[in-house]
PDB file of N, CA and C in Angstrom:
ATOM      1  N   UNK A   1     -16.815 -14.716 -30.928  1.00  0.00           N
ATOM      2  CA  UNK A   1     -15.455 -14.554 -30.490  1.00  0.00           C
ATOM      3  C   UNK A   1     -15.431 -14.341 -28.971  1.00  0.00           C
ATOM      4  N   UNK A   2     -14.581 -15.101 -27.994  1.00  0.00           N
ATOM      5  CA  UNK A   2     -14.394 -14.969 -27.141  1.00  0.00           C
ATOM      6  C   UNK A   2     -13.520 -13.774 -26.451  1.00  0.00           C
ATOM      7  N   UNK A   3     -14.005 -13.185 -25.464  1.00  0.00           N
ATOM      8  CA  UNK A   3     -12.936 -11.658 -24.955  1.00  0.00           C
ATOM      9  C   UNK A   3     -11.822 -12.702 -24.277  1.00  0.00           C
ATOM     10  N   UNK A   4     -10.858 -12.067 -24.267  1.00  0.00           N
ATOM     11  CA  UNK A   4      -9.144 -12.573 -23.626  1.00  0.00           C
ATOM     12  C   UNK A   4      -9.505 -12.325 -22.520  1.00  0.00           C
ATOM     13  N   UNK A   5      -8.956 -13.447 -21.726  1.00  0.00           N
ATOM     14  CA  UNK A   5      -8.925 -12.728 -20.082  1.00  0.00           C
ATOM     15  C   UNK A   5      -8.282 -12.158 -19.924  1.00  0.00           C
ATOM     16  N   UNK A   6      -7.715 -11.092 -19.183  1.00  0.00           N
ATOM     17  CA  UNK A   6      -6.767 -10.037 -18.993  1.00  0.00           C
ATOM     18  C   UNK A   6      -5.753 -11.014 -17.775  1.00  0.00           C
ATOM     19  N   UNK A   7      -4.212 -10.885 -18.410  1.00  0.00           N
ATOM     20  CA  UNK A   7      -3.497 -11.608 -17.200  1.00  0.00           C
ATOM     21  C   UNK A   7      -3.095 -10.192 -16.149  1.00  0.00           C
ATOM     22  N   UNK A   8      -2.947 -11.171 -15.357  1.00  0.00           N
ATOM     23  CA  UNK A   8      -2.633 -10.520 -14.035  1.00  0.00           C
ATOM     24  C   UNK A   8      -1.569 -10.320 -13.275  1.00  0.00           C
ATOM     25  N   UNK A   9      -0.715  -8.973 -13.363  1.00  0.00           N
ATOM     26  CA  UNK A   9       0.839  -9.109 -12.920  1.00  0.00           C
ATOM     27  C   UNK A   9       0.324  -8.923 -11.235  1.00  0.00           C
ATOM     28  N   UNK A  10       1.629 -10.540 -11.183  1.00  0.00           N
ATOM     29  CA  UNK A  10       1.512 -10.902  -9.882  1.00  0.00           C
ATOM     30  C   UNK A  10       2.648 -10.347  -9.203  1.00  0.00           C
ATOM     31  N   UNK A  11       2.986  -8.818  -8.146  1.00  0.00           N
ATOM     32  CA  UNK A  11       3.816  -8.509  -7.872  1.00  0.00           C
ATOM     33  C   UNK A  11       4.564  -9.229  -6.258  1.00  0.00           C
ATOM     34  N   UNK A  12       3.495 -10.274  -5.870  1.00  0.00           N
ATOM     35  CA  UNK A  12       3.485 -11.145  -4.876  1.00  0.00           C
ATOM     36  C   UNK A  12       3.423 -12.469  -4.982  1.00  0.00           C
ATOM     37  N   UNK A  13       4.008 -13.476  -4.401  1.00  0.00           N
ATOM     38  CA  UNK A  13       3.902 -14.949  -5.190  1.00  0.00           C
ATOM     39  C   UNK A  13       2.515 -15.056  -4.503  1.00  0.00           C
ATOM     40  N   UNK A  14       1.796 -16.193  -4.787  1.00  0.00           N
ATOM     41  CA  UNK A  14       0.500 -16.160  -4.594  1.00  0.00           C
ATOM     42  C   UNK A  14       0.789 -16.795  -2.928  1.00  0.00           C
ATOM     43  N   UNK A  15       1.455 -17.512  -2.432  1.00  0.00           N
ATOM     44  CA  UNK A  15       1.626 -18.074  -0.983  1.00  0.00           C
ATOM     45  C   UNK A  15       2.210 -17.252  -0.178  1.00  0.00           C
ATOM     46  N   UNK A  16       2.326 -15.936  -1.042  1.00  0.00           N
ATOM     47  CA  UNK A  16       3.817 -15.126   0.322  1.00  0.00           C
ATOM     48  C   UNK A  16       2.979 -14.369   1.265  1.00  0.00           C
ATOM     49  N   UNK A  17       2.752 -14.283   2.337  1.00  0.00           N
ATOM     50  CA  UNK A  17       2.247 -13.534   3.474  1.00  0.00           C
ATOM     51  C   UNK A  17       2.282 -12.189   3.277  1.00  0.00           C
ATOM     52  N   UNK A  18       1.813 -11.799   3.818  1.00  0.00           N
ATOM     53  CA  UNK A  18       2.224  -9.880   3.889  1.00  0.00           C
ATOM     54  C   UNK A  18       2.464  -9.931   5.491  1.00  0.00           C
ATOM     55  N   UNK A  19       3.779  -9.129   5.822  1.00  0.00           N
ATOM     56  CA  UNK A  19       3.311  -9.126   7.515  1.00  0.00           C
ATOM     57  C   UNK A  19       3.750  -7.462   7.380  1.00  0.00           C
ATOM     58  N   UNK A  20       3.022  -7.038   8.804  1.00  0.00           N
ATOM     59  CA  UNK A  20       3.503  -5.769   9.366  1.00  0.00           C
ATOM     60  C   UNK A  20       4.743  -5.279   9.516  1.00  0.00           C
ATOM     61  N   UNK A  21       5.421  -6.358  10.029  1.00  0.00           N
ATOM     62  CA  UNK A  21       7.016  -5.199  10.462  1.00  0.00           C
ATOM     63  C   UNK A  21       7.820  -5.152   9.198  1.00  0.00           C
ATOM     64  N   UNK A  22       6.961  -5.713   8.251  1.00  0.00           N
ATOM     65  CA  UNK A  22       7.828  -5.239   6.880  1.00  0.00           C
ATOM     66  C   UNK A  22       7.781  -4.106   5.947  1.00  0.00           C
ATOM     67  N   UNK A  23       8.364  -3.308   6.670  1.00  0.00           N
ATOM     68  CA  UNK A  23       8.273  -2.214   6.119  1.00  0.00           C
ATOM     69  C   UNK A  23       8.624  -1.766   4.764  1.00  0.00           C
ATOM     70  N   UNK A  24       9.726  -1.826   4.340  1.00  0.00           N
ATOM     71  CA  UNK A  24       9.813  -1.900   2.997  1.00  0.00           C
ATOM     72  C   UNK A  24       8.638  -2.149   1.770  1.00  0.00           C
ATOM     73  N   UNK A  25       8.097  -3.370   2.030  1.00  0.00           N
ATOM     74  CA  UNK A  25       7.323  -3.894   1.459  1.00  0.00           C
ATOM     75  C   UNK A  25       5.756  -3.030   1.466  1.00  0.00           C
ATOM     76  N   UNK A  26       5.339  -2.859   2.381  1.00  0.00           N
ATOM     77  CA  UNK A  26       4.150  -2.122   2.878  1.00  0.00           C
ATOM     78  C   UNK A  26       4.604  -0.433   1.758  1.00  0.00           C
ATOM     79  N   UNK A  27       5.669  -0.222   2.242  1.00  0.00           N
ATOM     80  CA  UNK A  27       5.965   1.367   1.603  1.00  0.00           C
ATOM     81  C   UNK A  27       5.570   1.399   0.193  1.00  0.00           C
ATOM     82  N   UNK A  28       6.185   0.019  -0.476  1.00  0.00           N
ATOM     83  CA  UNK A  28       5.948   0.210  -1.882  1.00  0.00           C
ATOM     84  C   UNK A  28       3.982   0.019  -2.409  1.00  0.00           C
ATOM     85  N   UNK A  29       3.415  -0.553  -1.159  1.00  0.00           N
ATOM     86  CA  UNK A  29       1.920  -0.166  -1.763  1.00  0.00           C
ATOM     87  C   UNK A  29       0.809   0.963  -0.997  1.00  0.00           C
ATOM     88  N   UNK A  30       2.109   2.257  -0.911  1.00  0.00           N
ATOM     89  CA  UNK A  30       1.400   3.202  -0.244  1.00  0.00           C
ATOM     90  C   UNK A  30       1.845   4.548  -0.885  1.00  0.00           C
ATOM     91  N   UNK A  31       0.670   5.705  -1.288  1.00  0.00           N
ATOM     92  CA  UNK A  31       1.465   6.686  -2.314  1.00  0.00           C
ATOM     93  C   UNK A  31       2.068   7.728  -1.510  1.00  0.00           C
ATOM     94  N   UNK A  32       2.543   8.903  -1.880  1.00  0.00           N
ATOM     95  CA  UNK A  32       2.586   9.884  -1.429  1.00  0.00           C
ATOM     96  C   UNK A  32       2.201  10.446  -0.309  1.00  0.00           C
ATOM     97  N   UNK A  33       1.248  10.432  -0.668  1.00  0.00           N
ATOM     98  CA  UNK A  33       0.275  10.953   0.599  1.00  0.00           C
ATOM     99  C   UNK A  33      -0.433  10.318   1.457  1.00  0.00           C
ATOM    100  N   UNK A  34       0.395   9.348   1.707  1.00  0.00           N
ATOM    101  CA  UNK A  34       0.066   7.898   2.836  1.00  0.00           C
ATOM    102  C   UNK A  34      -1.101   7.394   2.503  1.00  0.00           C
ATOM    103  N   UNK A  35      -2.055   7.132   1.347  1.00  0.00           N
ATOM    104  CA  UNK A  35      -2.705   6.255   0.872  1.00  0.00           C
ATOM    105  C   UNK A  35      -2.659   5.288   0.443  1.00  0.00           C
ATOM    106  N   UNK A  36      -3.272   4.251   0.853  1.00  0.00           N
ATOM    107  CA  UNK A  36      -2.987   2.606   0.398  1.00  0.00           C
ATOM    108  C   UNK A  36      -3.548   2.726  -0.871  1.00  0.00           C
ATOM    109  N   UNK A  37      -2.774   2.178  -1.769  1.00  0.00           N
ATOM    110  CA  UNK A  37      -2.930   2.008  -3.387  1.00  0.00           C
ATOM    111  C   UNK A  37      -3.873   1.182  -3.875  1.00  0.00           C
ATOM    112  N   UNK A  38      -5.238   1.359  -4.559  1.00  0.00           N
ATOM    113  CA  UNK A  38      -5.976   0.371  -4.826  1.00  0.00           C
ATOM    114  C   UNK A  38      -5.584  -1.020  -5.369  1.00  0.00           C
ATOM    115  N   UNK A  39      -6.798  -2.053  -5.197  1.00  0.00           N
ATOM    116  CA  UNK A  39      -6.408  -3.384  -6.097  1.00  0.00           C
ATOM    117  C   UNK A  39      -6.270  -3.159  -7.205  1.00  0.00           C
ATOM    118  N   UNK A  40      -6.523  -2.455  -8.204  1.00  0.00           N
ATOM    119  CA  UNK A  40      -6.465  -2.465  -9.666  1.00  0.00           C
ATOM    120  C   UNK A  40      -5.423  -1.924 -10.078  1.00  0.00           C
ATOM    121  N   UNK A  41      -4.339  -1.069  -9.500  1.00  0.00           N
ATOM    122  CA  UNK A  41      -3.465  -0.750  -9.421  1.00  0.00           C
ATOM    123  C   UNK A  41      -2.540  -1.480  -9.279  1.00  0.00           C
ATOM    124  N   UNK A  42      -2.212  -2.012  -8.104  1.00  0.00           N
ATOM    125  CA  UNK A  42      -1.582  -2.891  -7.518  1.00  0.00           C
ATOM    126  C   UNK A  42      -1.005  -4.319  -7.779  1.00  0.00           C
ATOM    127  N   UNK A  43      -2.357  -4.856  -8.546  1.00  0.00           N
ATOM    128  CA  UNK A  43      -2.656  -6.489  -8.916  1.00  0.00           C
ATOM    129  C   UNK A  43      -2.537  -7.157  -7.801  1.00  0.00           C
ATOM    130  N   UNK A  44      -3.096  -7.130  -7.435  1.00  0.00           N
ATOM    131  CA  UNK A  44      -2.995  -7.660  -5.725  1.00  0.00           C
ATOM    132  C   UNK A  44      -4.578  -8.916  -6.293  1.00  0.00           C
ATOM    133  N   UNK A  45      -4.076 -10.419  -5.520  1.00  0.00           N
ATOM    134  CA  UNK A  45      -5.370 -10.489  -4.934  1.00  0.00           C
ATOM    135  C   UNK A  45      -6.182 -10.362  -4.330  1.00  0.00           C
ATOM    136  N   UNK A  46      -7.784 -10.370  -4.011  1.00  0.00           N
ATOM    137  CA  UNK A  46      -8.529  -9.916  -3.118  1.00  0.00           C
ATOM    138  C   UNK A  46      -7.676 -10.111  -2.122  1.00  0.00           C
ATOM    139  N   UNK A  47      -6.993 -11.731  -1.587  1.00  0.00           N
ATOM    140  CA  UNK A  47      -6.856 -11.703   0.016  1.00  0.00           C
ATOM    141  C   UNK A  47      -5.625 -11.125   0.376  1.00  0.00           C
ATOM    142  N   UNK A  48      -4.644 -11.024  -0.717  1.00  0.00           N
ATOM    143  CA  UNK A  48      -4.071 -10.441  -0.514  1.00  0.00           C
ATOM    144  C   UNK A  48      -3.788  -8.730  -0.273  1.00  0.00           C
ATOM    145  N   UNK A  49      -5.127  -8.167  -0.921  1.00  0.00           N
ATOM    146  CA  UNK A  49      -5.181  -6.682  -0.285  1.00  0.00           C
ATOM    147  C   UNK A  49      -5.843  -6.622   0.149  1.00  0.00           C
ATOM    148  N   UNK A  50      -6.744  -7.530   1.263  1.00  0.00           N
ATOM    149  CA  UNK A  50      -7.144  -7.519   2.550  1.00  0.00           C
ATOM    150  C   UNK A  50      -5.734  -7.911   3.532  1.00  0.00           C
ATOM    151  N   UNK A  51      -5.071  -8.481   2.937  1.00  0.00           N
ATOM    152  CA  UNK A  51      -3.383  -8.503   4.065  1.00  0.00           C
ATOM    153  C   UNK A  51      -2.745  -7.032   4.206  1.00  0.00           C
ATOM    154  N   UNK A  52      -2.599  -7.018   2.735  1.00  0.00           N
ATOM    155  CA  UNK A  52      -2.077  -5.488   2.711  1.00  0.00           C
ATOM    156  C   UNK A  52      -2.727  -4.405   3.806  1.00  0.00           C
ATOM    157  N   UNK A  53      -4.424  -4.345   3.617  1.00  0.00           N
ATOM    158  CA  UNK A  53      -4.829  -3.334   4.397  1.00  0.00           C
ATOM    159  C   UNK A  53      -4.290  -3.763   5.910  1.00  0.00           C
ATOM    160  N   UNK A  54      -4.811  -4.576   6.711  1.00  0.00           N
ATOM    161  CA  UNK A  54      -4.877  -4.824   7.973  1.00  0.00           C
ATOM    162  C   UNK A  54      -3.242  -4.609   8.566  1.00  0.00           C
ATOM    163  N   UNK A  55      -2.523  -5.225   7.525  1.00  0.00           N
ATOM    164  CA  UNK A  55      -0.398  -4.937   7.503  1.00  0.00           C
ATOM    165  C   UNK A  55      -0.296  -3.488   7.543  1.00  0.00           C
ATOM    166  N   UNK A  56      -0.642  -2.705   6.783  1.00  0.00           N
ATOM    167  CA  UNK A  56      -0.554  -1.460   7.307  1.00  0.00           C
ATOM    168  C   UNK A  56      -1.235  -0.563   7.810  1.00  0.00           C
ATOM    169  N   UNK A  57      -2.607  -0.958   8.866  1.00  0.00           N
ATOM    170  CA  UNK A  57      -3.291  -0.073   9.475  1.00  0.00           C
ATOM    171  C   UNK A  57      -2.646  -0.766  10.819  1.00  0.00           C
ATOM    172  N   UNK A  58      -1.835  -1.759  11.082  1.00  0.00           N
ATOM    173  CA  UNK A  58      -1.263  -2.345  12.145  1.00  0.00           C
ATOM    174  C   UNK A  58       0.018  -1.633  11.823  1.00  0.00           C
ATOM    175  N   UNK A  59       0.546  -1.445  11.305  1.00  0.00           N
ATOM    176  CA  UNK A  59       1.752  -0.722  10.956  1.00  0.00           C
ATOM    177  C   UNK A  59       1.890   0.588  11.601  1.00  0.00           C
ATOM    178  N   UNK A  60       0.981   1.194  10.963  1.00  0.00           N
ATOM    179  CA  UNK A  60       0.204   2.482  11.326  1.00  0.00           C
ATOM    180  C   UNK A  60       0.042   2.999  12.828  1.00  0.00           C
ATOM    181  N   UNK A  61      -0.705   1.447  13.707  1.00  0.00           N
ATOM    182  CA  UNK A  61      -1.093   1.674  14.925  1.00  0.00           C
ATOM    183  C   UNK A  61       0.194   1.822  15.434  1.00  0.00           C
ATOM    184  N   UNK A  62       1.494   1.055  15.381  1.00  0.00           N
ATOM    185  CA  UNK A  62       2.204   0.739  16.363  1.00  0.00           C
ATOM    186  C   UNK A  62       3.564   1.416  15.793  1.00  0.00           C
ATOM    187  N   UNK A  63       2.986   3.046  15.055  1.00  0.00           N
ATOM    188  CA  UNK A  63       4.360   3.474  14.862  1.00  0.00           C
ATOM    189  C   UNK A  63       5.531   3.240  13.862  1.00  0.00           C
ATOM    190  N   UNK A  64       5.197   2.046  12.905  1.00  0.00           N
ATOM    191  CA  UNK A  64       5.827   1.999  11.705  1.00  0.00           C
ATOM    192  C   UNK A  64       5.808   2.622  10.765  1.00  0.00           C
ATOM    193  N   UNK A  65       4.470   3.223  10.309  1.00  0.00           N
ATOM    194  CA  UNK A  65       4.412   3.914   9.132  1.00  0.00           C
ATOM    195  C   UNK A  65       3.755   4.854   9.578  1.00  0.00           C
ATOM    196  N   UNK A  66       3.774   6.296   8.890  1.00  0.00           N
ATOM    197  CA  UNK A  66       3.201   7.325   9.546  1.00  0.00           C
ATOM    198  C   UNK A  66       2.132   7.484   8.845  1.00  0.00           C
ATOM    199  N   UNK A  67       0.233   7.912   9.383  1.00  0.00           N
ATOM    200  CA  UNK A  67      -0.760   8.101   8.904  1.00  0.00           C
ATOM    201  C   UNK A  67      -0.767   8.998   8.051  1.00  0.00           C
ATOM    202  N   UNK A  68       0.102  10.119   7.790  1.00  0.00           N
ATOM    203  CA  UNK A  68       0.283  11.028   6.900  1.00  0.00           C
ATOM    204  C   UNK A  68       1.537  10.813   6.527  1.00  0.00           C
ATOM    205  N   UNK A  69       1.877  11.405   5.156  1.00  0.00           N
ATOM    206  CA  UNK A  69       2.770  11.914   5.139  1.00  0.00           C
ATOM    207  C   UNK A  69       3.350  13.462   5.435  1.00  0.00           C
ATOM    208  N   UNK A  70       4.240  14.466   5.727  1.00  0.00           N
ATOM    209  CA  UNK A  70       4.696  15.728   6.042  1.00  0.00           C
ATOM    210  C   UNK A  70       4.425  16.317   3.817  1.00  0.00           C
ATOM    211  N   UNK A  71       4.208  17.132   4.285  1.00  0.00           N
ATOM    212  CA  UNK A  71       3.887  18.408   2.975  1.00  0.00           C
ATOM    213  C   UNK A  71       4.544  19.316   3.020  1.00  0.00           C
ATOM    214  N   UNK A  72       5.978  19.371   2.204  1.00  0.00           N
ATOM    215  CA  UNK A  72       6.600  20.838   2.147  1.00  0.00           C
ATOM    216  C   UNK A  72       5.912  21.800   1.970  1.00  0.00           C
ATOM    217  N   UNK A  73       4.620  21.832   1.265  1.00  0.00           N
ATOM    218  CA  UNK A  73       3.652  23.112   1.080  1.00  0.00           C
ATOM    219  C   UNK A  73       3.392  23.503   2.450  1.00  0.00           C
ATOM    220  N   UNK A  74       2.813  22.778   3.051  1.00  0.00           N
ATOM    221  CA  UNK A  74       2.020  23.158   4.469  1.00  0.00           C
ATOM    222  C   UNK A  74       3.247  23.679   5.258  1.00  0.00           C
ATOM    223  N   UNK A  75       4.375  23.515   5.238  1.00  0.00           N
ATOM    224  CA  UNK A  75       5.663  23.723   6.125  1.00  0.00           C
ATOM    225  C   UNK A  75       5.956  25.291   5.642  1.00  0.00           C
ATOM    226  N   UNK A  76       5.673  25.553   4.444  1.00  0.00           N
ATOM    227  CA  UNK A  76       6.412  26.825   4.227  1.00  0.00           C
ATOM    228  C   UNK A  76       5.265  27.700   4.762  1.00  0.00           C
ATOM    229  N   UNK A  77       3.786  27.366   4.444  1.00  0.00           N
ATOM    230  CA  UNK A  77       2.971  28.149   4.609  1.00  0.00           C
ATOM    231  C   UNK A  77       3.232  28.764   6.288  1.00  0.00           C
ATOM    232  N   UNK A  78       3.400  27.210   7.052  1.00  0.00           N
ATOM    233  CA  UNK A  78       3.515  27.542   8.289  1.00  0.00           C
ATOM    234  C   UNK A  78       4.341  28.731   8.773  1.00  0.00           C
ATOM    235  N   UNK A  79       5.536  28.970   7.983  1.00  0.00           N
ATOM    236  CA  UNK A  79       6.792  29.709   8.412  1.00  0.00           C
ATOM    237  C   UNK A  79       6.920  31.306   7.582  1.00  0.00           C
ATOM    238  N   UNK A  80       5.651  30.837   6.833  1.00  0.00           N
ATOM    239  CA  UNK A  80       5.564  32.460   6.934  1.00  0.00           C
ATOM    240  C   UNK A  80       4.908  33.649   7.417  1.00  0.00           C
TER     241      UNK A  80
END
């Protein structure tokens, strides 16, 4: 018996670019805590989450997206 290949939700058409100043787009493959969301997660293809990365560490550089996100924890701690 042959194993099923597992299909693959494509949340990107396979020709669509990823660019930087798209922010929106970039946000939705980044969590909480400003981490880029793995491929297996994601369904990304390889080249396409090699776009993803480089889209938002350029993002990143030039002030679009912030390297962290802010932590209400750390804010209260601060203020008391």
């Amino acid at each position: 018996m042959l194993a099923k290949k597992k299909k693959r939700y494509l949340p990107l058409g396979l020709k669509k670019k990823i660019n930087y100043k798209d922010t929106k787009l970039l946000k939705f493959f980044i969590s909480r805590q400003g981490k880029i969301i793995p491929r297996r997660f994601t369904g990304l293809t390889v080249q396409q989450q090699r776009q993803l990365t480089k889209a938002v560490k350029r993002a990143r550089m030039i002030s679009l997206l912030p390297f962290v996100t802010s932590n209400s924890v750390l804010k209260k701690d601060k203020e008391s």
